[in-house]
PDB file of N, CA and C in Angstrom:
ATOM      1  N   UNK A   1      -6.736 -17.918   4.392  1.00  0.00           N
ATOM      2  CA  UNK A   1      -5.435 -17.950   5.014  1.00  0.00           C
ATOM      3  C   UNK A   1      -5.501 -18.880   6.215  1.00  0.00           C
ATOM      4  N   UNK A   2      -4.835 -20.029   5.908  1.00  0.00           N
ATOM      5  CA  UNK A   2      -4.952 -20.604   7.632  1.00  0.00           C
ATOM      6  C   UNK A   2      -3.713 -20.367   8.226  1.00  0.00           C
ATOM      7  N   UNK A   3      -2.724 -19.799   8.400  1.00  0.00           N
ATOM      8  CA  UNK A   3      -1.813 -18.806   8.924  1.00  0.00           C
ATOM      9  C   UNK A   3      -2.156 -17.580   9.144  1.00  0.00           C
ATOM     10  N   UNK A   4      -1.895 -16.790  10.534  1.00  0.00           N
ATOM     11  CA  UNK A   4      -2.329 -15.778  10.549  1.00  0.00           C
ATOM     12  C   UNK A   4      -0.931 -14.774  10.295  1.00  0.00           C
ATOM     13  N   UNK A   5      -0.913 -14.085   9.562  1.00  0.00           N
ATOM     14  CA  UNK A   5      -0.077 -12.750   9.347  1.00  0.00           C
ATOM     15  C   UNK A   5      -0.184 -11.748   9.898  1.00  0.00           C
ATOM     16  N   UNK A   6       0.926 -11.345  10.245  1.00  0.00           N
ATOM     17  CA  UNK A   6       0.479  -9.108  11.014  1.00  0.00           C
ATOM     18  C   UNK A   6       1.091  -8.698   9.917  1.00  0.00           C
ATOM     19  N   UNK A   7       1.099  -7.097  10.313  1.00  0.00           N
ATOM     20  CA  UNK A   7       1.188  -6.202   9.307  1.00  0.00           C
ATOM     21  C   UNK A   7       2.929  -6.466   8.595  1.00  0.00           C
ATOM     22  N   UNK A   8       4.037  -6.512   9.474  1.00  0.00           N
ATOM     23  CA  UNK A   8       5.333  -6.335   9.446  1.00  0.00           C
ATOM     24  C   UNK A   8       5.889  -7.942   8.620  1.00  0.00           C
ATOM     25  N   UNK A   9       5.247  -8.937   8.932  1.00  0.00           N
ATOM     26  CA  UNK A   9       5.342 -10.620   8.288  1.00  0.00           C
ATOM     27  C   UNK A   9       4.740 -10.386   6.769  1.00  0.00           C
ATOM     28  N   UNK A  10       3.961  -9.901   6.472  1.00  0.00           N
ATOM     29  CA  UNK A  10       2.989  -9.977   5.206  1.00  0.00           C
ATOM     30  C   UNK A  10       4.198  -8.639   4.305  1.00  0.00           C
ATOM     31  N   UNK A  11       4.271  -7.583   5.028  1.00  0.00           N
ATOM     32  CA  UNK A  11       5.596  -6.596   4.111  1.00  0.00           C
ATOM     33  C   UNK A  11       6.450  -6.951   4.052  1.00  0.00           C
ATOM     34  N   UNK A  12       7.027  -8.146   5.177  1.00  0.00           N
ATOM     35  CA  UNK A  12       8.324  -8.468   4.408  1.00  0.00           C
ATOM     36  C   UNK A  12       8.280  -9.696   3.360  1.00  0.00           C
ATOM     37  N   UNK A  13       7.379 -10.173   3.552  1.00  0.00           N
ATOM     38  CA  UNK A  13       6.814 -11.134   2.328  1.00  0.00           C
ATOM     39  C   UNK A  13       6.730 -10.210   1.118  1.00  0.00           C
ATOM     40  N   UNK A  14       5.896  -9.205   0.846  1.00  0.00           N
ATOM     41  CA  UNK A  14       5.535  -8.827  -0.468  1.00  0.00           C
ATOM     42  C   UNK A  14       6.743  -8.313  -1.188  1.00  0.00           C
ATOM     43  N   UNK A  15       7.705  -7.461  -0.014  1.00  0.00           N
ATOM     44  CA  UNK A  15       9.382  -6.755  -0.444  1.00  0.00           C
ATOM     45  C   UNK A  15      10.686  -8.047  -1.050  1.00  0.00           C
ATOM     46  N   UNK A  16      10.301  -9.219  -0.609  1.00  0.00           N
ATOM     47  CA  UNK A  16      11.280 -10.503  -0.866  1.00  0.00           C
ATOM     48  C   UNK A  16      10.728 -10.852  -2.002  1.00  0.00           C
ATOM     49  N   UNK A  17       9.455 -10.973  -2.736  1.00  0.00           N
ATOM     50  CA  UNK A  17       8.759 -11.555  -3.193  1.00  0.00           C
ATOM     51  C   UNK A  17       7.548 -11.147  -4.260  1.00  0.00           C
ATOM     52  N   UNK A  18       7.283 -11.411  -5.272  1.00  0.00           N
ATOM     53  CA  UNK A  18       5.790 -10.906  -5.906  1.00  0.00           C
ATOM     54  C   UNK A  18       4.533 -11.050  -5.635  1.00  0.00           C
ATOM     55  N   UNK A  19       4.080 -10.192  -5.565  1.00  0.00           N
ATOM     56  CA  UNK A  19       2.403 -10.506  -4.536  1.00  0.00           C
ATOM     57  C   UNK A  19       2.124 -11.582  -5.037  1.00  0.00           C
ATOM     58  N   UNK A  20       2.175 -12.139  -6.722  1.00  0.00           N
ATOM     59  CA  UNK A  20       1.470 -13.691  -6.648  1.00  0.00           C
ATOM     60  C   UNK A  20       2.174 -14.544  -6.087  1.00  0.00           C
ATOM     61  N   UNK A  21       2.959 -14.516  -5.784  1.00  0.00           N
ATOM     62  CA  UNK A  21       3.838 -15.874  -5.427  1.00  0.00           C
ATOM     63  C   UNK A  21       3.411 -15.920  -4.046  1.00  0.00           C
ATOM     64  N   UNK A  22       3.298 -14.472  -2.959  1.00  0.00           N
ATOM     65  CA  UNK A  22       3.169 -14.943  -1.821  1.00  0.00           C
ATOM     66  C   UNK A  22       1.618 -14.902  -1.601  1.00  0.00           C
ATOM     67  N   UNK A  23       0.948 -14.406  -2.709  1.00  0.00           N
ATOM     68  CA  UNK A  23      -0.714 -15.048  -2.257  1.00  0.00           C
ATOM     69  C   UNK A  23      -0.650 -16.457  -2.782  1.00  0.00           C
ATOM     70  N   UNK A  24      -0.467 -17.014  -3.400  1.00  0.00           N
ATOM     71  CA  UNK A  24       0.085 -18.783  -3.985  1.00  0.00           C
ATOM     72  C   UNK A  24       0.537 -19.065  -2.764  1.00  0.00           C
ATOM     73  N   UNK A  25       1.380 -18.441  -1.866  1.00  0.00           N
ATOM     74  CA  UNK A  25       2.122 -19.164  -0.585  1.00  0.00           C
ATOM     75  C   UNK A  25       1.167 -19.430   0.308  1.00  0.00           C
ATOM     76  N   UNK A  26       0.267 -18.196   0.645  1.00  0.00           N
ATOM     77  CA  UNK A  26      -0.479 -17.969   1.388  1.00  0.00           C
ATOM     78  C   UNK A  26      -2.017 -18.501   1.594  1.00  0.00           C
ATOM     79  N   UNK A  27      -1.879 -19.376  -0.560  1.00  0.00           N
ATOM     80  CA  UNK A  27      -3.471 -19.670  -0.281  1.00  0.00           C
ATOM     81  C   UNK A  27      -4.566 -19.130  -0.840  1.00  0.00           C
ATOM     82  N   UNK A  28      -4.482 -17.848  -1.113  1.00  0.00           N
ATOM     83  CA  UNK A  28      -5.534 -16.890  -1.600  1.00  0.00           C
ATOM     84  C   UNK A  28      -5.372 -15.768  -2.838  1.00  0.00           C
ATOM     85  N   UNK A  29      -6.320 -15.613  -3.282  1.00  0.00           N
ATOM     86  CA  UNK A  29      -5.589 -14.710  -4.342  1.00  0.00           C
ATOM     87  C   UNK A  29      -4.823 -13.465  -4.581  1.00  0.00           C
ATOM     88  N   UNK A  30      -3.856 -12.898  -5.536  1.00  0.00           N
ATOM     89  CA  UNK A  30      -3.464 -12.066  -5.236  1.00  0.00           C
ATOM     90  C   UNK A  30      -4.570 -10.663  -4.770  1.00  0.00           C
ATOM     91  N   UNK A  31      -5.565 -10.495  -5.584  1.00  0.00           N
ATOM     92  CA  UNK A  31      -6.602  -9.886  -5.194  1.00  0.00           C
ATOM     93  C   UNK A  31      -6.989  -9.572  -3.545  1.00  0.00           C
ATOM     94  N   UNK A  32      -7.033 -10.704  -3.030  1.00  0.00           N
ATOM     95  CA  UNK A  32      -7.275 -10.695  -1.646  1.00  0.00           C
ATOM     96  C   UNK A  32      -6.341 -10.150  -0.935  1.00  0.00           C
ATOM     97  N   UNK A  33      -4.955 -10.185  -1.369  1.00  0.00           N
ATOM     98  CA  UNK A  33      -3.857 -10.228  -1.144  1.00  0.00           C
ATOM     99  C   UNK A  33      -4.120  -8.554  -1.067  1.00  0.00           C
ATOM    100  N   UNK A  34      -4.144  -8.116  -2.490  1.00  0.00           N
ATOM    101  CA  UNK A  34      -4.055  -6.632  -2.418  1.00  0.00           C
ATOM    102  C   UNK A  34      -4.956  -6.167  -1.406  1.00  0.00           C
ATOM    103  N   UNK A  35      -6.457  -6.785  -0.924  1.00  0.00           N
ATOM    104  CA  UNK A  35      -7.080  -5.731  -0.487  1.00  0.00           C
ATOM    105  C   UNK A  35      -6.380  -5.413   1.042  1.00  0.00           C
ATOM    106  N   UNK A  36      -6.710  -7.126   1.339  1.00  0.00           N
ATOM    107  CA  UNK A  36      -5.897  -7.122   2.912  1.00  0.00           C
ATOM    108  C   UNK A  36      -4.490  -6.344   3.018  1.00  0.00           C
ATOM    109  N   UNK A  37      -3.503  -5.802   2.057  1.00  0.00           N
ATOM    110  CA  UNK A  37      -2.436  -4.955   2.069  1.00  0.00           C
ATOM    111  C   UNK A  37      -2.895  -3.680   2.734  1.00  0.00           C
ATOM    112  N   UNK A  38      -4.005  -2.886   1.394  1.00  0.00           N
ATOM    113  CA  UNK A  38      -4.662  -2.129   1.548  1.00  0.00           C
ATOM    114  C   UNK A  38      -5.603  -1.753   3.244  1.00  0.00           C
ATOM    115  N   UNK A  39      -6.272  -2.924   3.738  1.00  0.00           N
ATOM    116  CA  UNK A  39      -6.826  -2.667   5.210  1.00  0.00           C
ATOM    117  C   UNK A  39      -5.671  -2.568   6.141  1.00  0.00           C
ATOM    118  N   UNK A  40      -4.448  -3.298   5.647  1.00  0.00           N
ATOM    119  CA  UNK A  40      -3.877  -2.948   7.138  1.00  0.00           C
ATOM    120  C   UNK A  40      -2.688  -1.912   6.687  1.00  0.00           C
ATOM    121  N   UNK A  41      -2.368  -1.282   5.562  1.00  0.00           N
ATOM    122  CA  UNK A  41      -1.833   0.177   5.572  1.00  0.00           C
ATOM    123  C   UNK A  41       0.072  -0.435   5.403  1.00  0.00           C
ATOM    124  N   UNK A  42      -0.169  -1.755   4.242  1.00  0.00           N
ATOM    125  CA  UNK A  42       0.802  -2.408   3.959  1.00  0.00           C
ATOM    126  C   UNK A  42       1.925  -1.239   2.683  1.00  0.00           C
ATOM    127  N   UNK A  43       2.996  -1.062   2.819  1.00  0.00           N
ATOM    128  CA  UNK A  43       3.985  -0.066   2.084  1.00  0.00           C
ATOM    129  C   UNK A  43       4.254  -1.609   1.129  1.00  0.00           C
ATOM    130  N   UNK A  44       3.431  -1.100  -0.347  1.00  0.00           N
ATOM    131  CA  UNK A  44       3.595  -2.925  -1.324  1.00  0.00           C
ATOM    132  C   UNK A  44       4.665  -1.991  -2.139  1.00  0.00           C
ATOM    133  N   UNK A  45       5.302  -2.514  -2.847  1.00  0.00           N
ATOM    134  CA  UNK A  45       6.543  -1.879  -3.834  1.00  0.00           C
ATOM    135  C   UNK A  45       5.361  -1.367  -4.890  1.00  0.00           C
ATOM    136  N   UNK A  46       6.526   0.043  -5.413  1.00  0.00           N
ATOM    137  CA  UNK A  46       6.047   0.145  -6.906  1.00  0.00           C
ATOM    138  C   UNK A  46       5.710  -0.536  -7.802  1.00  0.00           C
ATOM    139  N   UNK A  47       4.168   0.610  -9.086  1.00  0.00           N
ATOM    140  CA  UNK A  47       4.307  -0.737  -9.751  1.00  0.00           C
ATOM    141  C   UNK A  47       5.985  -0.685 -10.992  1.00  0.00           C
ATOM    142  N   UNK A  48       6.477  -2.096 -11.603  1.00  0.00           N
ATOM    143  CA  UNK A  48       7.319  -2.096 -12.438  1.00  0.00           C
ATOM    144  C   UNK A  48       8.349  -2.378 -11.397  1.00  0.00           C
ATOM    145  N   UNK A  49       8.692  -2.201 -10.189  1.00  0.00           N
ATOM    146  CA  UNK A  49       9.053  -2.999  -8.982  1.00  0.00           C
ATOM    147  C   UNK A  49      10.326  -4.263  -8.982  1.00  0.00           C
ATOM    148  N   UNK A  50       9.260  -5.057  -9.701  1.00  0.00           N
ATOM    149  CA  UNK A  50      10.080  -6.469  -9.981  1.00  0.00           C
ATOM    150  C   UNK A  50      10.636  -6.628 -11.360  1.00  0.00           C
ATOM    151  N   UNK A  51      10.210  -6.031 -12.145  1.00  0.00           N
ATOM    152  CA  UNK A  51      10.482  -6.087 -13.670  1.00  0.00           C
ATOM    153  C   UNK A  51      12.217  -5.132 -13.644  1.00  0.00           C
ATOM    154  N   UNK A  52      12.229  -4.276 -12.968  1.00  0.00           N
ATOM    155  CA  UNK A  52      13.706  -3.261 -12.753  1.00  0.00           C
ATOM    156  C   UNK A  52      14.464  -4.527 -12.063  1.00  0.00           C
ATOM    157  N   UNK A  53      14.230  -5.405 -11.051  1.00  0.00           N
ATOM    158  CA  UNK A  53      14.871  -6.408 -10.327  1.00  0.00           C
ATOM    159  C   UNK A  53      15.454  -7.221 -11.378  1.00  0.00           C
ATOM    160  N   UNK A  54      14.443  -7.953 -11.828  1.00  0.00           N
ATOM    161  CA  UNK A  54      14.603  -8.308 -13.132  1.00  0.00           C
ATOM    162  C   UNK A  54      16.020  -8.623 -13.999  1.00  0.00           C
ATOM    163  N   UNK A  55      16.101  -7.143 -14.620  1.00  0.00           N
ATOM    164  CA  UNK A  55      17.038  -6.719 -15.329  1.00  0.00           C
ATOM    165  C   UNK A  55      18.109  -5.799 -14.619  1.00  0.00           C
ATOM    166  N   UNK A  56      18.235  -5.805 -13.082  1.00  0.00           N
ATOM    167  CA  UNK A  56      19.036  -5.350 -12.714  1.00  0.00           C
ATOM    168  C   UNK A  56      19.353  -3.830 -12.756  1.00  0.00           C
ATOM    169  N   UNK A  57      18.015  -3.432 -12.530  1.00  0.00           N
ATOM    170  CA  UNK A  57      18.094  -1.766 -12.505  1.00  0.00           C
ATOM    171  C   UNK A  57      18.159  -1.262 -11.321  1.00  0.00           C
ATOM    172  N   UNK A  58      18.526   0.280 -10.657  1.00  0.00           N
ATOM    173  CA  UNK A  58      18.116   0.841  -8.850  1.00  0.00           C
ATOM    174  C   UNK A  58      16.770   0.516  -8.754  1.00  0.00           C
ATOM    175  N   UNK A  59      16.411  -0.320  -7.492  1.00  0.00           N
ATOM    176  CA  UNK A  59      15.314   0.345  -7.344  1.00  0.00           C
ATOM    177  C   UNK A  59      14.781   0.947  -5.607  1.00  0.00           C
ATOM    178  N   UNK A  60      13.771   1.043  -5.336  1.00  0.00           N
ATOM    179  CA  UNK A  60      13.509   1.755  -3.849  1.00  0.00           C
ATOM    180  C   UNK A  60      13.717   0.476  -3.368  1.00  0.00           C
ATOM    181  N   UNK A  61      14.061   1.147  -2.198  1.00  0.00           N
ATOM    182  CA  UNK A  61      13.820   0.334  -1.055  1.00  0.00           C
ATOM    183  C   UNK A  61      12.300   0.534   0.164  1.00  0.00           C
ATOM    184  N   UNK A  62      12.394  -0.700   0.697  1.00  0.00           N
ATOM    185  CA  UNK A  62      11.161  -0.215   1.637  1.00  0.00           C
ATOM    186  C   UNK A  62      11.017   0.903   2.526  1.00  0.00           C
ATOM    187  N   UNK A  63      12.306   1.128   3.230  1.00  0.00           N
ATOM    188  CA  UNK A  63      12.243   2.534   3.619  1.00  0.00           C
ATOM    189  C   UNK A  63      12.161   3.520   3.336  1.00  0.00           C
ATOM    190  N   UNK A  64      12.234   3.797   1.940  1.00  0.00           N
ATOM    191  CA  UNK A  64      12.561   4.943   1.011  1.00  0.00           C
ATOM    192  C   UNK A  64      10.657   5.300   0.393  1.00  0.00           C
ATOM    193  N   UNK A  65      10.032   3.679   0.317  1.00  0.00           N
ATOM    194  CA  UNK A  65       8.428   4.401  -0.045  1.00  0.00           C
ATOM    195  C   UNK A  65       8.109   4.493   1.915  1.00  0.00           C
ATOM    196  N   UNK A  66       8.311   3.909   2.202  1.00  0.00           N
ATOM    197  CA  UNK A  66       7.705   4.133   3.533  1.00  0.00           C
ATOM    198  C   UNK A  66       7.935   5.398   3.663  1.00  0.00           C
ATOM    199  N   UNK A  67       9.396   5.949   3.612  1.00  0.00           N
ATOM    200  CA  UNK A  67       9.423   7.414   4.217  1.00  0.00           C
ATOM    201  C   UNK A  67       7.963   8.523   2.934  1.00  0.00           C
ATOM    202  N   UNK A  68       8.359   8.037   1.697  1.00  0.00           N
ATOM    203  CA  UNK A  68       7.528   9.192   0.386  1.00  0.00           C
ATOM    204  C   UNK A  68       5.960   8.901   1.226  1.00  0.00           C
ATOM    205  N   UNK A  69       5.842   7.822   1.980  1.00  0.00           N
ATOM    206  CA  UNK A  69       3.853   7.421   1.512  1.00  0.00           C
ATOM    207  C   UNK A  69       3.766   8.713   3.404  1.00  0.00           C
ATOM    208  N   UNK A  70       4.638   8.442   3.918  1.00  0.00           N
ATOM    209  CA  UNK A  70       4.502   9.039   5.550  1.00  0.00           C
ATOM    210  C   UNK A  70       4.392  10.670   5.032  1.00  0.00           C
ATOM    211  N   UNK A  71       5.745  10.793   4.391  1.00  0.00           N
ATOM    212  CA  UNK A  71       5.886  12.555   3.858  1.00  0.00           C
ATOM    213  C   UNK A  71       4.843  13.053   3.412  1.00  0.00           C
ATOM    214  N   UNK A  72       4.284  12.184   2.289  1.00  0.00           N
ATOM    215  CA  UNK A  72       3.026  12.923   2.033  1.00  0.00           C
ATOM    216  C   UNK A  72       2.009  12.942   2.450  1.00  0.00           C
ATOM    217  N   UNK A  73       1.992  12.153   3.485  1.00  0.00           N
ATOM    218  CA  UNK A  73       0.455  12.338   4.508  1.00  0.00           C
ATOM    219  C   UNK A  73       0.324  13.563   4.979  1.00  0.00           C
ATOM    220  N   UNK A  74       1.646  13.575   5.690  1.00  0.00           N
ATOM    221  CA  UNK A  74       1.994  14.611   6.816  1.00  0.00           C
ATOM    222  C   UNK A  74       1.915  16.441   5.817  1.00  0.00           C
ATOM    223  N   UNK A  75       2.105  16.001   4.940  1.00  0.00           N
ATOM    224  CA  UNK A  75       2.669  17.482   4.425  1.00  0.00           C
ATOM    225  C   UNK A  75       1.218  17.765   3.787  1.00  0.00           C
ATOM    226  N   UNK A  76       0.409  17.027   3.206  1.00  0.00           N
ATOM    227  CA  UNK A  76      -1.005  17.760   2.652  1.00  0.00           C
ATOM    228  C   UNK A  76      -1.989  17.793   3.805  1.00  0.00           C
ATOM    229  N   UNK A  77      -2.636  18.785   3.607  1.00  0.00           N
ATOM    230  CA  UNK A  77      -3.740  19.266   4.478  1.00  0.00           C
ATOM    231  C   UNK A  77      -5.169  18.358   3.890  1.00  0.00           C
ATOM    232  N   UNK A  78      -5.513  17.625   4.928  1.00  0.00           N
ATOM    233  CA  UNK A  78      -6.756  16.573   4.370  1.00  0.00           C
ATOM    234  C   UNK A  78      -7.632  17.452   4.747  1.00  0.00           C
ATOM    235  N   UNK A  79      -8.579  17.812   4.409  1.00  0.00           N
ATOM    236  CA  UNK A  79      -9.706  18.732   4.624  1.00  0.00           C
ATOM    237  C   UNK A  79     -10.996  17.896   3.645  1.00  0.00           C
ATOM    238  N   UNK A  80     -11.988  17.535   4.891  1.00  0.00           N
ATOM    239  CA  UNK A  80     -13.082  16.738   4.260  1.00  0.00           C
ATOM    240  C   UNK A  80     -14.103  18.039   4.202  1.00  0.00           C
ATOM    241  N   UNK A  81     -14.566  17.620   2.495  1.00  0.00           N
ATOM    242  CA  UNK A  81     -15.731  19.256   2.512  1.00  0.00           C
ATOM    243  C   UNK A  81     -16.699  18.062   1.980  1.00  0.00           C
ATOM    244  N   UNK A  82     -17.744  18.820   2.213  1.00  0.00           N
ATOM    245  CA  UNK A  82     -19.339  18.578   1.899  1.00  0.00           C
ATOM    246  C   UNK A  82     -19.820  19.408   1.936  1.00  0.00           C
ATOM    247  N   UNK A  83     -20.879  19.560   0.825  1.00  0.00           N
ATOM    248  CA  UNK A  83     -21.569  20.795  -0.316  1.00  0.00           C
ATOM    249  C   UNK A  83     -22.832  20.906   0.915  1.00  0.00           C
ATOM    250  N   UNK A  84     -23.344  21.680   1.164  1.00  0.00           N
ATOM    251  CA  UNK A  84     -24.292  22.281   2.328  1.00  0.00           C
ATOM    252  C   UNK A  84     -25.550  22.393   1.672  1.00  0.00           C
ATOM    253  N   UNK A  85     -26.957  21.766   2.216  1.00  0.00           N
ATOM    254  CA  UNK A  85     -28.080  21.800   1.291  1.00  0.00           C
ATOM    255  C   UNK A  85     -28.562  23.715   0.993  1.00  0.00           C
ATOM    256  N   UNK A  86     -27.898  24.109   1.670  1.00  0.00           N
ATOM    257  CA  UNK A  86     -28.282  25.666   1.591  1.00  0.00           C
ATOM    258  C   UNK A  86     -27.474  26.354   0.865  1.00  0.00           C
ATOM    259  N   UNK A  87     -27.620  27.443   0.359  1.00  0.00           N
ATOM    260  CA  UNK A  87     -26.831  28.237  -0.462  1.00  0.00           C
ATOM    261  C   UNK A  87     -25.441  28.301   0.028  1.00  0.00           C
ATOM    262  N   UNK A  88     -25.161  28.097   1.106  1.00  0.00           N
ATOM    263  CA  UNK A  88     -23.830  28.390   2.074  1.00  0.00           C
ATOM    264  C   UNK A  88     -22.225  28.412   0.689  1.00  0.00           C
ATOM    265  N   UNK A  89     -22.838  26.940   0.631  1.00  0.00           N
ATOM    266  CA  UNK A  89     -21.771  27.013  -0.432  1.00  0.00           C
ATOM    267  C   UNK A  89     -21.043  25.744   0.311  1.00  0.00           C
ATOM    268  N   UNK A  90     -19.757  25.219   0.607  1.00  0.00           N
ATOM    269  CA  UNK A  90     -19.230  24.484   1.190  1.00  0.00           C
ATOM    270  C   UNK A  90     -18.892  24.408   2.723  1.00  0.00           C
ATOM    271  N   UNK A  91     -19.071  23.612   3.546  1.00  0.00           N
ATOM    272  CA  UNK A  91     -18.668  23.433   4.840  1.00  0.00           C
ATOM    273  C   UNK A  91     -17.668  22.546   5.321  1.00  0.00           C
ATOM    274  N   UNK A  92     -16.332  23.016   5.924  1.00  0.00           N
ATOM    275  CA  UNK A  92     -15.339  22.187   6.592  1.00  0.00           C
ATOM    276  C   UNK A  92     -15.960  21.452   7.969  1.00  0.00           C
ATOM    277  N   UNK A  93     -15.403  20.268   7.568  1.00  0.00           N
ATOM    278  CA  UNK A  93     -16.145  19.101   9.223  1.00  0.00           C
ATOM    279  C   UNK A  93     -14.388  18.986   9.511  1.00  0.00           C
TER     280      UNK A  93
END
């Protein structure tokens, strides 16, 4: 990338646009594209996304996964377990 992108420039790229076209814009592959989405906690459209655009079907909007990906953080209980070398059985960290 010899442009640098933040998080909010690169989502509104991927929401206007298909990840290949704006990794083609950008230079790099879509691959790269996905991971760097992925490190900085990018809301990328569903997949089938562009194919509903397409043919002119509803589809989400960015606020609408932004709000589902936030809801479900918030609402499940993350609980990291690891199996204990002793009989214990499982331990919450």
């Amino acid at each position: 990338m010899t442009e640098k992108y933040n998080k909010e420039q690169i989502e509104k790229l991927i929401w206007a646009n298909p990840i290949r076209k704006v990794a083609e814009k950008m230079g790099v592959s879509d691959i790269a594209l996905h991971k760097r989405c992925k490190r900085l906690g990018v809301v990328k459209p569903p997949p089938g996304h562009w194919a509903k655009v397409e043919h002119g079907k509803p589809v989400t909007t960015l606020k609408e996964e932004r709000d589902k990906k936030y809801r479900n953080k918030n609402w499940k209980c993350y609980v990291k377990k690891k199996q204990n070398k002793t009989k214990k059985g499982w331990r919450i960290e």
